[in-house]
Protein backbone atom coordinates (compact mmCIF):
# COMPACT_ATOMS: atom_id res chain seq x y z
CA UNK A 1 15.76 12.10 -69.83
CA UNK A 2 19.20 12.61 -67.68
CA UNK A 3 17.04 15.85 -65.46
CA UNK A 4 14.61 13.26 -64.91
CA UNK A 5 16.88 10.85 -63.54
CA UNK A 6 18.94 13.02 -62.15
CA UNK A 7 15.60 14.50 -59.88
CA UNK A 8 14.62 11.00 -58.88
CA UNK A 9 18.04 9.86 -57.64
CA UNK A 10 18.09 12.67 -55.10
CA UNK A 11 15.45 11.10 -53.32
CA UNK A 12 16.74 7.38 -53.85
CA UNK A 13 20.13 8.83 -52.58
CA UNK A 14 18.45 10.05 -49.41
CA UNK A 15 15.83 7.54 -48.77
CA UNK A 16 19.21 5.10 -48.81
CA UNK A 17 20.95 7.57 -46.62
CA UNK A 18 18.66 7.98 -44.22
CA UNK A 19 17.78 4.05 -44.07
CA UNK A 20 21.48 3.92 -42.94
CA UNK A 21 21.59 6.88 -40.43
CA UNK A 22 18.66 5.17 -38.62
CA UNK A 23 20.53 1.66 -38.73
CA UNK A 24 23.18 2.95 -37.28
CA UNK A 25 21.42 3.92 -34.23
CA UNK A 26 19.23 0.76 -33.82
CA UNK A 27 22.52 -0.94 -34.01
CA UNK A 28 24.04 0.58 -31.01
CA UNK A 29 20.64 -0.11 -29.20
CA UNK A 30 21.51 -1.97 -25.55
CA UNK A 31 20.77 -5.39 -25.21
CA UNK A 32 20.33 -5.88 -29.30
CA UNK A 33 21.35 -9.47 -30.16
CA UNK A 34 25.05 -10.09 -32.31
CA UNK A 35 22.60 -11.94 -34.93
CA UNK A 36 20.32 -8.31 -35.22
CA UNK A 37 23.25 -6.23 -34.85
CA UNK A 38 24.95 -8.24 -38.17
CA UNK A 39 21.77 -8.09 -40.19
CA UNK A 40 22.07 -3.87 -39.63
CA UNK A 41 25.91 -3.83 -40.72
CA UNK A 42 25.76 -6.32 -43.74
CA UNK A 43 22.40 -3.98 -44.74
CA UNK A 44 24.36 -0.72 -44.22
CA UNK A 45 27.40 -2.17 -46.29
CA UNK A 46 24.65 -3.18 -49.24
CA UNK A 47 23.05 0.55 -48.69
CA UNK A 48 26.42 1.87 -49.40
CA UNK A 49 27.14 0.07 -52.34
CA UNK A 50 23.94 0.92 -53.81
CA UNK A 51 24.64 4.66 -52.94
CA UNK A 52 27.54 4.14 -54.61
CA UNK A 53 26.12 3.06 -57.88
CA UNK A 54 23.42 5.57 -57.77
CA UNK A 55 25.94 8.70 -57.53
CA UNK A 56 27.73 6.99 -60.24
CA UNK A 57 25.82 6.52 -62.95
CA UNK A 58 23.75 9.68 -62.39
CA UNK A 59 27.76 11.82 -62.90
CA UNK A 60 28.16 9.11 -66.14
CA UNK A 61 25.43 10.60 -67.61
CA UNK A 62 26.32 14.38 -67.42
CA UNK A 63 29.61 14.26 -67.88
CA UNK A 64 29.82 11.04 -70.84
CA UNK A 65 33.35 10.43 -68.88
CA UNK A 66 34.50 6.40 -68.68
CA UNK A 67 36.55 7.13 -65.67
CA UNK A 68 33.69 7.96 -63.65
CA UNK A 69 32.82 3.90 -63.99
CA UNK A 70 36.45 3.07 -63.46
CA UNK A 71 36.76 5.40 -60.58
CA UNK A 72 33.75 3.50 -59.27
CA UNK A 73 34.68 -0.07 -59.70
CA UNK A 74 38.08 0.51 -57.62
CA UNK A 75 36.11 1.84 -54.95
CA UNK A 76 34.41 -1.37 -54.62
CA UNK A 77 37.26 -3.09 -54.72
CA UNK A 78 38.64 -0.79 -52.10
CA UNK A 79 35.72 -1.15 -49.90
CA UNK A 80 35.01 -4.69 -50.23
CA UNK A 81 39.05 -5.41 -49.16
CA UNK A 82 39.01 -3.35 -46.12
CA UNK A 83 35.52 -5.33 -45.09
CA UNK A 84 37.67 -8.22 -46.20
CA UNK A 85 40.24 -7.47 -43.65
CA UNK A 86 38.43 -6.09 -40.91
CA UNK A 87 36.48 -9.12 -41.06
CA UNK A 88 39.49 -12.41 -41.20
CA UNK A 89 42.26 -10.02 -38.98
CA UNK A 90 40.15 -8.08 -36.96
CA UNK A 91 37.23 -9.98 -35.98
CA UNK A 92 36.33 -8.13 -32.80
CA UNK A 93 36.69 -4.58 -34.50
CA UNK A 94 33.47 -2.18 -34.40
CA UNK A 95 31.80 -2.93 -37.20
CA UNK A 96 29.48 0.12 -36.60
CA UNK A 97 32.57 2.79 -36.71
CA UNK A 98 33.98 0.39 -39.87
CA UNK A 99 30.79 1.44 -41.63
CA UNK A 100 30.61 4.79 -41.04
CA UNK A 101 34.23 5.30 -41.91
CA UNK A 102 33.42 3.73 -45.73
CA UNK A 103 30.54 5.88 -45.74
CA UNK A 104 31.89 9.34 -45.14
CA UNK A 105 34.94 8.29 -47.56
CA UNK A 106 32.24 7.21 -50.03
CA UNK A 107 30.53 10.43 -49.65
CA UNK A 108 33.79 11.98 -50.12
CA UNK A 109 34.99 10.23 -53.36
CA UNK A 110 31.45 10.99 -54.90
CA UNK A 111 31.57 14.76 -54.25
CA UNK A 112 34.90 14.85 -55.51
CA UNK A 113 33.97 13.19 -58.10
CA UNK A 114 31.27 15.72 -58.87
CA UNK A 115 33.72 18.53 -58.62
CA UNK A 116 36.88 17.96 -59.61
CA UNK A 117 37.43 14.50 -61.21
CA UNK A 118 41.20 14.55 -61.01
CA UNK A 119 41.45 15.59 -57.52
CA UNK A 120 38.79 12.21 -56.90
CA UNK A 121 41.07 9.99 -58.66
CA UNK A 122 44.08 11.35 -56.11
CA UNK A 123 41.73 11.33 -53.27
CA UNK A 124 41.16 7.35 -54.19
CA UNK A 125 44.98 6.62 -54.39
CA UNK A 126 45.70 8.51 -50.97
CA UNK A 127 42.72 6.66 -49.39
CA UNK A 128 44.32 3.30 -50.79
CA UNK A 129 47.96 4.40 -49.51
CA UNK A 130 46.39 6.05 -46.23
CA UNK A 131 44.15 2.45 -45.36
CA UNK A 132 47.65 0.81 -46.19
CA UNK A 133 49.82 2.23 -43.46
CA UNK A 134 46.96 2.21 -40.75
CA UNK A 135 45.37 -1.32 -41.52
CA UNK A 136 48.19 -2.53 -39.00
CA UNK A 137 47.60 -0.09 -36.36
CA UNK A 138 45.01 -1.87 -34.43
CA UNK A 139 47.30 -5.27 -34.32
CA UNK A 140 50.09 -2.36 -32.60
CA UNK A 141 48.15 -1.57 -29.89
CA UNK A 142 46.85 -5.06 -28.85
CA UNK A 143 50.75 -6.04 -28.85
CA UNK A 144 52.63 -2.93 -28.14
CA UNK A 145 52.51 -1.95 -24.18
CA UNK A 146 54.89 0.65 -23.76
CA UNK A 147 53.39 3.35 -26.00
CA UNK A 148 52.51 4.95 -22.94
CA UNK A 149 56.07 5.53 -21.65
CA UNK A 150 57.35 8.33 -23.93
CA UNK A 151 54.88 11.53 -23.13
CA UNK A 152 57.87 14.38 -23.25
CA UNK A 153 59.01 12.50 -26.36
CA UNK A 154 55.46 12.92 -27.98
CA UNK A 155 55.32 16.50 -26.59
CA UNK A 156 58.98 17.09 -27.96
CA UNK A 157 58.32 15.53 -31.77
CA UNK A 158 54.91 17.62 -31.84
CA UNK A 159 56.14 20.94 -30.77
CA UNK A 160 59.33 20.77 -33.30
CA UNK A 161 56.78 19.72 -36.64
CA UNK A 162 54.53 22.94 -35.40
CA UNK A 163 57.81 25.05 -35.36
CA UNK A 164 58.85 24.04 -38.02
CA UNK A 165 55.79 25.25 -40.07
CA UNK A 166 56.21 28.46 -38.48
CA UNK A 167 59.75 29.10 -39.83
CA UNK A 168 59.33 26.97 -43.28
CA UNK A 169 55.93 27.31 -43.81
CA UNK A 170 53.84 27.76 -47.05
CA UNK A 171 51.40 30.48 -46.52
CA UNK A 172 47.45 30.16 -47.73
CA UNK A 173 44.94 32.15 -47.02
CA UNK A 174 47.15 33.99 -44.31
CA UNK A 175 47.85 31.00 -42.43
CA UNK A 176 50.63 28.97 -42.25
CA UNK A 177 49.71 25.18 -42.30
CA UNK A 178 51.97 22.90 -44.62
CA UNK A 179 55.49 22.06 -45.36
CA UNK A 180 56.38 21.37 -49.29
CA UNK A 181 58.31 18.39 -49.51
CA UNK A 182 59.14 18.71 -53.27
CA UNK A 183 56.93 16.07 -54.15
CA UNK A 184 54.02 16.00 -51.71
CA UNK A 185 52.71 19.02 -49.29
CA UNK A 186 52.12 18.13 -45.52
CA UNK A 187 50.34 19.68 -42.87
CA UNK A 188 51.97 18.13 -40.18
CA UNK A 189 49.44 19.48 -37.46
CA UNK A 190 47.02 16.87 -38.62
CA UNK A 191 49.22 14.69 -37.16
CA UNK A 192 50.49 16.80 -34.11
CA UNK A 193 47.29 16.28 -33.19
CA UNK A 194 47.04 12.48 -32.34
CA UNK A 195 50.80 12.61 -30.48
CA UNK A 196 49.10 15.18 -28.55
CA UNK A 197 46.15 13.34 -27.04
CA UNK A 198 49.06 10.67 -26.82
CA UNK A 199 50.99 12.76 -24.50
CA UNK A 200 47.98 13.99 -22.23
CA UNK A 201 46.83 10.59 -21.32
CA UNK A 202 50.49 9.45 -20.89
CA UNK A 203 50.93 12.58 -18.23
CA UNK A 204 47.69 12.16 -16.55
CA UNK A 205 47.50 7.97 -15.87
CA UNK A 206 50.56 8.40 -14.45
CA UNK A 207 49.36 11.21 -11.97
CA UNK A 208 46.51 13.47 -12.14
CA UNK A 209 48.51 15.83 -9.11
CA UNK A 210 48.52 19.64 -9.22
CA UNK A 211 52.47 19.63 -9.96
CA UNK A 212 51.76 16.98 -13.26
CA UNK A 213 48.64 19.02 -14.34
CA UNK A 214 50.84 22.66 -14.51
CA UNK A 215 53.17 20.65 -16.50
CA UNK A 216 51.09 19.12 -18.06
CA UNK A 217 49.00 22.26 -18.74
CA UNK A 218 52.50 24.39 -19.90
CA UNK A 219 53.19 21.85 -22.78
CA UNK A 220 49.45 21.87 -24.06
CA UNK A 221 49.21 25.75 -24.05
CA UNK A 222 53.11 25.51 -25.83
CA UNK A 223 51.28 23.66 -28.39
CA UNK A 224 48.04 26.03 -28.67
CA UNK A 225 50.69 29.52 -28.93
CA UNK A 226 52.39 27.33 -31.82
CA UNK A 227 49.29 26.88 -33.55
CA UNK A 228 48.16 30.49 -33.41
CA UNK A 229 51.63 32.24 -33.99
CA UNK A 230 50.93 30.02 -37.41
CA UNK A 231 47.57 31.61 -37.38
CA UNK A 232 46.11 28.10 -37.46
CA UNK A 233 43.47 29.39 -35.58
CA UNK A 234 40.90 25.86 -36.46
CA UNK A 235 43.72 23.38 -35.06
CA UNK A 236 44.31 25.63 -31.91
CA UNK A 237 40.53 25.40 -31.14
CA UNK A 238 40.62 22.25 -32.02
CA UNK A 239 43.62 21.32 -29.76
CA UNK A 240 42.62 23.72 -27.06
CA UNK A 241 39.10 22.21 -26.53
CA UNK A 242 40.34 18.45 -26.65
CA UNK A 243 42.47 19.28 -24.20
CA UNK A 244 39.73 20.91 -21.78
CA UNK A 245 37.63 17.56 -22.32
CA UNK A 246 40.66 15.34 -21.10
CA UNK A 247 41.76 17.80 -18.08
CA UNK A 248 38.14 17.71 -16.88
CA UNK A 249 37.61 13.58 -17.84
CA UNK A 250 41.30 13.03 -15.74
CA UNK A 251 41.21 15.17 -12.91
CA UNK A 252 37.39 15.55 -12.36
CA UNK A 253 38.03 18.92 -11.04
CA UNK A 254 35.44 21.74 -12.57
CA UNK A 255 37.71 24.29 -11.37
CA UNK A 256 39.85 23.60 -13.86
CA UNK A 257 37.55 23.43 -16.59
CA UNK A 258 36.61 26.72 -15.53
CA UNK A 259 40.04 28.19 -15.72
CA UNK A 260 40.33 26.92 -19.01
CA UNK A 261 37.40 28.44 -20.75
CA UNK A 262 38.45 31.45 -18.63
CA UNK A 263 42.05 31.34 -20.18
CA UNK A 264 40.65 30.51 -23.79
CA UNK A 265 38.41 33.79 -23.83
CA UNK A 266 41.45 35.68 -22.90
CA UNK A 267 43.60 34.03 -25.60
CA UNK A 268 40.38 34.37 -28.39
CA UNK A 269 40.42 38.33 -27.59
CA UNK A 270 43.94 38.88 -27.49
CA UNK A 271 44.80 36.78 -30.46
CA UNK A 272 41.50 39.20 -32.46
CA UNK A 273 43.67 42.52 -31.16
CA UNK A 274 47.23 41.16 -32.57
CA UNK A 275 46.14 39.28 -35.89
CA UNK A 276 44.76 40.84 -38.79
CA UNK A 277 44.32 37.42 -40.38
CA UNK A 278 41.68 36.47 -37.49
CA UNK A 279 40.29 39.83 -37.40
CA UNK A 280 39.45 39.61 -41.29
CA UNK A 281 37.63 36.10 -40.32
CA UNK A 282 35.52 37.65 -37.62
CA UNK A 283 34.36 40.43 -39.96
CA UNK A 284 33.26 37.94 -42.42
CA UNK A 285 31.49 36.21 -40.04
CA UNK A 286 29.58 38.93 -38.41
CA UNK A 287 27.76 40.19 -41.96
CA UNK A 288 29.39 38.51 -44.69
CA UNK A 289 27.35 40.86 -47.33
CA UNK A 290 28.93 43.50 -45.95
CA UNK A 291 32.13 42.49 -47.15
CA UNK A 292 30.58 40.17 -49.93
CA UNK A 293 33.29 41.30 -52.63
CA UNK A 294 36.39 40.48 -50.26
CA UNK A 295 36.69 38.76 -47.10
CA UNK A 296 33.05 37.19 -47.04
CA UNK A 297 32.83 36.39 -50.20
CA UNK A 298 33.81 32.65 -49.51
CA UNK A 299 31.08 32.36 -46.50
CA UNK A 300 28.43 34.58 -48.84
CA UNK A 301 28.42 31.57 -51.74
CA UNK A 302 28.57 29.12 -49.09
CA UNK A 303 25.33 30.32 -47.72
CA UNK A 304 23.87 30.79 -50.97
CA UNK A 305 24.69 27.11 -52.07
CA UNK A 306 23.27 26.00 -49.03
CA UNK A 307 19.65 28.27 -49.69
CA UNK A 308 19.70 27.12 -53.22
CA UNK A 309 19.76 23.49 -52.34
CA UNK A 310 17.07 24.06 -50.26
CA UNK A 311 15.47 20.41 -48.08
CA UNK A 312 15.95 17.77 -51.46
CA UNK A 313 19.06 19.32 -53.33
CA UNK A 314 19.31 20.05 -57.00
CA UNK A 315 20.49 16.50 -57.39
CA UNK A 316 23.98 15.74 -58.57
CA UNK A 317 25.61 18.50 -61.46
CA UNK A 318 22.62 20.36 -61.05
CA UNK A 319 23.83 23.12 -58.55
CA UNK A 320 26.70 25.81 -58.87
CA UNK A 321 29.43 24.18 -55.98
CA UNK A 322 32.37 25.45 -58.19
CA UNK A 323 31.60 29.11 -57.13
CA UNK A 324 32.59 28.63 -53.86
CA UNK A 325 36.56 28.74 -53.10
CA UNK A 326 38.29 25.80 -51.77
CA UNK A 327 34.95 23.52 -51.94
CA UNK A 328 36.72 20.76 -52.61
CA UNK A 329 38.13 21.29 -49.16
CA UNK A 330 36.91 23.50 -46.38
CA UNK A 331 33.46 23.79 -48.16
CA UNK A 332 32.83 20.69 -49.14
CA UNK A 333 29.93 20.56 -46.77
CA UNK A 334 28.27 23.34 -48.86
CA UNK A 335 28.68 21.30 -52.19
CA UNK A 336 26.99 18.08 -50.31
CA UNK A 337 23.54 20.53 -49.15
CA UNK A 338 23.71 22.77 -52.61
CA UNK A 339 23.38 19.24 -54.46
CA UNK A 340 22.27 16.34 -51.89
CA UNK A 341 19.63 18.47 -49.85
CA UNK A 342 19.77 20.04 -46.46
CA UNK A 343 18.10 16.81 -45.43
CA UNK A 344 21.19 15.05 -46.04
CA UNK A 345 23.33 17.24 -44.84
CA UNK A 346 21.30 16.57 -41.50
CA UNK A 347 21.84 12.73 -41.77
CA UNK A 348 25.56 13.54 -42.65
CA UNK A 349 25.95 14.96 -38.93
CA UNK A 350 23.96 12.32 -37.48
CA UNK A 351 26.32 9.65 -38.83
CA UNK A 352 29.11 12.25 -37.28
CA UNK A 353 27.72 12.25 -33.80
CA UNK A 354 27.38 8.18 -33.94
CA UNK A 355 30.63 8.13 -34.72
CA UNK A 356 31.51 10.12 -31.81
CA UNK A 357 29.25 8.54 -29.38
CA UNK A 358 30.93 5.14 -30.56
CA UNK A 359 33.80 6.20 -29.48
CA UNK A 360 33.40 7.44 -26.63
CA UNK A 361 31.27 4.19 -25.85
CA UNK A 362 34.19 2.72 -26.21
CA UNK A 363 36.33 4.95 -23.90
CA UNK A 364 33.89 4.36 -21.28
CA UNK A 365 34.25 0.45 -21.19
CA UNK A 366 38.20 0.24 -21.39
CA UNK A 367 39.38 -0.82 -17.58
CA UNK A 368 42.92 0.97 -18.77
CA UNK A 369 43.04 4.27 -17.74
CA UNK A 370 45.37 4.99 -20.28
CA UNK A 371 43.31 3.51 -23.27
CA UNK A 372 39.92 5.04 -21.85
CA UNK A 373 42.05 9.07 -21.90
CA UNK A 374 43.53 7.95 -25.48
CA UNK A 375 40.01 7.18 -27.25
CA UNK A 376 38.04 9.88 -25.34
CA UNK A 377 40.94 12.64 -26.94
CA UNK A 378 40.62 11.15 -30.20
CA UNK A 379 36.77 10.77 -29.64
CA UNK A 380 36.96 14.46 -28.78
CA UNK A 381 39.32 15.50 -32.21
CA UNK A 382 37.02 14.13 -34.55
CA UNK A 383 33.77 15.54 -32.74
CA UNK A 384 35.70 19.36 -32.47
CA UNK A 385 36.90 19.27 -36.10
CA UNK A 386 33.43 18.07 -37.60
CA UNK A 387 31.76 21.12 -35.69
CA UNK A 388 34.27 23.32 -36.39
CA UNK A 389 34.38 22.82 -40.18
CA UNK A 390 29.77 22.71 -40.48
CA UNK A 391 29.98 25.41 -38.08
CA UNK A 392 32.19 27.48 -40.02
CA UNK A 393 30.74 26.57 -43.75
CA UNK A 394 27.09 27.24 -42.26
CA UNK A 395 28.31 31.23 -40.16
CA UNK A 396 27.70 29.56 -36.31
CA UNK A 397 30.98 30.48 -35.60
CA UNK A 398 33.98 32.05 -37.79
CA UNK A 399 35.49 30.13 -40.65
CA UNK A 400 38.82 28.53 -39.96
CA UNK A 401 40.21 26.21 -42.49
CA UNK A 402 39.34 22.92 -40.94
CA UNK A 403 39.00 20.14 -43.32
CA UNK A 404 36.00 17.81 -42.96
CA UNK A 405 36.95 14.42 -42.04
CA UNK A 406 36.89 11.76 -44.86
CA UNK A 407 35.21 14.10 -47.17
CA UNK A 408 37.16 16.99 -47.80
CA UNK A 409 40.14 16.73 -50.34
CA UNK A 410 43.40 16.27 -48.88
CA UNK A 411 46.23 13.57 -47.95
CA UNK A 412 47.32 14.84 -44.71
CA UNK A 413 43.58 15.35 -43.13
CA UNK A 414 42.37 11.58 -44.74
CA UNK A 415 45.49 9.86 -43.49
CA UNK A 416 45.26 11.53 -39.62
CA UNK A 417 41.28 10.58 -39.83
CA UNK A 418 42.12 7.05 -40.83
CA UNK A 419 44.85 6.48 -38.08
CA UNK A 420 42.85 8.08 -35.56
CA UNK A 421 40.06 5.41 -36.40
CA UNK A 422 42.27 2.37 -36.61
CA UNK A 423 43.46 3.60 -33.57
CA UNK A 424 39.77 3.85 -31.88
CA UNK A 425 39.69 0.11 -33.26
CA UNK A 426 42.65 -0.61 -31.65
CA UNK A 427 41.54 0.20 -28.40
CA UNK A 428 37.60 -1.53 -29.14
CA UNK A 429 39.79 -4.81 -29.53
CA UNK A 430 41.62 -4.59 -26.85
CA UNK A 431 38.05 -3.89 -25.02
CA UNK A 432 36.66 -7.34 -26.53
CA UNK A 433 39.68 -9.14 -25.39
CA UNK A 434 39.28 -8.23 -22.44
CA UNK A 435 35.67 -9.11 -21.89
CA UNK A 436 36.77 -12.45 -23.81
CA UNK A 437 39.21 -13.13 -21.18
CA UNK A 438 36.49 -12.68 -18.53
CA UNK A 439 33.94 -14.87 -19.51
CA UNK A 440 36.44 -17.69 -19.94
CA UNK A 441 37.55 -17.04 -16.36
């Protein structure tokens, strides 16, 4: 009876997920009335739930384990509160990005949940603690003016946490990316990364000259060598092609943007010549089953999970995710298509690129300079990391340790992801303020 079950609700789940995907665009259709627009989000919210409950009760039944229920009723606690205070504090927030973030975390705690219980039950707590410190982030930036006025300070703070890691560093997988605390592990260039976008679009609304942009330009590239003498080679592509978005959005000068891919070409083949660590990567990309029993061993099962799932899934327990190393994190992707279908995988990056395109919506509509170069970075960081983690799960491009926003396991990568959202929201209120102010004029 539970394979029966268990076949059917991988169809319910993606007949609900893909009822949501395609909400989620007719809700950012132009011209769509606020009374339409609330019927979508309140129907996406109850789609979520019911996704929810699904997932649930399909891992109750394999795995006989009570905490699976408890696990779930917290969640809906969780959710509902967050709605709760998006809704009273925050009435102008986007309630489109406010769904999608509950989704992908959703997604997250029921993979998790799938494949490592315990690490779920952490990943719930951190999500709780995480939502806690950046609830108040979008009341900040409607009050706080002078964030603006401390670039070499955010450029100064950033540099010293990637230094650090360099010199105190725990090593995995050949790269250097966290600091042990004693009690908690941080990779502190999850966070780098937001006083980074900080500190370009504090340089560049000031002046968008050639003597700012070389300055500008020095500090960014300080940050990229950082990254790679770490060997963090995802977060320097990640940081490297954010910040060829903003020079190109600030400036408008091509030239530049040509320079920069020019430079980063360089930089990718001298960086394959002097590191072992990215050579190794490369190889595995190239013909993982070449090197199936070392290096692309990792990529080879993450393939294979993907194959096996084939266009439905296996449905939930069903598949083999626990071959793959670090699925709960890098790979989680993998897990999601083995189990959920390549189908949903597909949705999954559709609700990724509405999320970006929300954003930079947003960016586009801000009169502040300032604001508009602060959401299109962060726009740009979640867009880069998302393709660089599918990319690297699925061989487009070479694996690099990039954690899947919302979804993979990990406190560092879920609090930066919820920050850098409440600060998108930030900015959307400050947008609807704005156009507030107008029409009463």
């Amino acid at each position: 009876m539970t394979h029966y079950i268990v076949s059917i609700s991988r169809f319910t789940m993606l007949l609900l997920f893909a009822i949501y995907t395609l909400d989620c665009f007719l809700a950012l259709r132009m011209n769509i009335s606020k009374g339409a627009q609330t019927f979508y989000f309140i129907k996406q919210a109850i789609l979520m739930f019911l996704m929810l409950y699904n997932a649930t009760y399909v891992i109750y039944l394999q795995t006989k384990n009570p905490q699976v229920i408890f696990m779930a009723a917290i969640e809906t606690v969780f959710f509902l509160l967050i709605f709760l205070i998006y809704n009273t504090i925050y009435e102008h927030a986007s309630k489109s990005l406010l769904n999608n973030m509950c989704m992908l975390l959703m997604i997250g705690f029921v993979l998790l949940a799938r494949l490592n219980l315990n690490e779920a039950f952490r990943q719930l707590l951190l999500a709780i603690f995480a939502f806690a410190l950046t609830c108040f982030i979008p009341y900040c930036i409607e009050h706080i003016k002078v964030v603006r006025n401390y670039s070499f300070v955010y450029a100064a703070v950033g540099c010293l946490a990637l230094l650090l890691v360099i010199v105190f560093g725990q090593t995995s997988y050949g790269a250097k990316l966290s600091l042990n605390l004693g009690f908690i592990s941080v990779q502190p260039s999850e966070f780098v990364k937001i006083l980074f976008v900080i500190f370009v679009a504090s340089m560049y609304c000031k002046s968008t000259e050639f003597k700012q942009v070389v300055i500008t330009t020095a500090i960014a590239v300080l940050h990229v060598l950082l990254l790679v003498l770490a060997k963090d080679l995802g977060s320097a592509m990640i940081f490297m092609f954010t910040y060829l978005i903003l020079i190109y959005v600030t400036t408008k000068q091509p030239g530049y943007l040509l320079l920069g891919v020019a430079a980063c070409v360089v930089g990718s083949v001298l960086a394959y010549h002097l590191f072992d660590h990215i050579r190794i990567r490369v190889l595995a990309w190239k013909d993982p089953l070449a090197v199936v029993d070392d290096a692309g061993y990792q990529i080879s099962q993450s393939l294979f999970a993907i194959g096996t799932g084939g266009w439905y899934g296996s449905g939930l327990g069903n598949g083999m995710p626990n071959t793959i190393p670090v699925v709960t994190k890098d790979f989680i992707f993998s897990a999601m298509c083995e189990e959920m279908g390549v189908l949903f995988g597909i949705l999954f990056i559709f609700i990724c690129i509405s999320c970006f395109l929300m954003i930079f919506n947003i960016a586009l509509e801000l009169e502040d300079a300032f604001y508009r170069y602060v959401a299109i970075g962060m726009g740009s960081l979640y867009g880069f990391q998302v393709f660089v983690n599918i990319g690297g799960v699925t061989k487009f491009i070479p694996s690099t340790g990039v954690t899947l926003p919302f979804v993979s396991y990990g406190g560092s990568s879920l609090l930066s992801t919820m920050a850098l959202f409440s600060v998108v929201q930030g900015l959307y209120v400050v947008k609807k303020r704005q156009e507030a102010r107008r029409h009463e004029a």
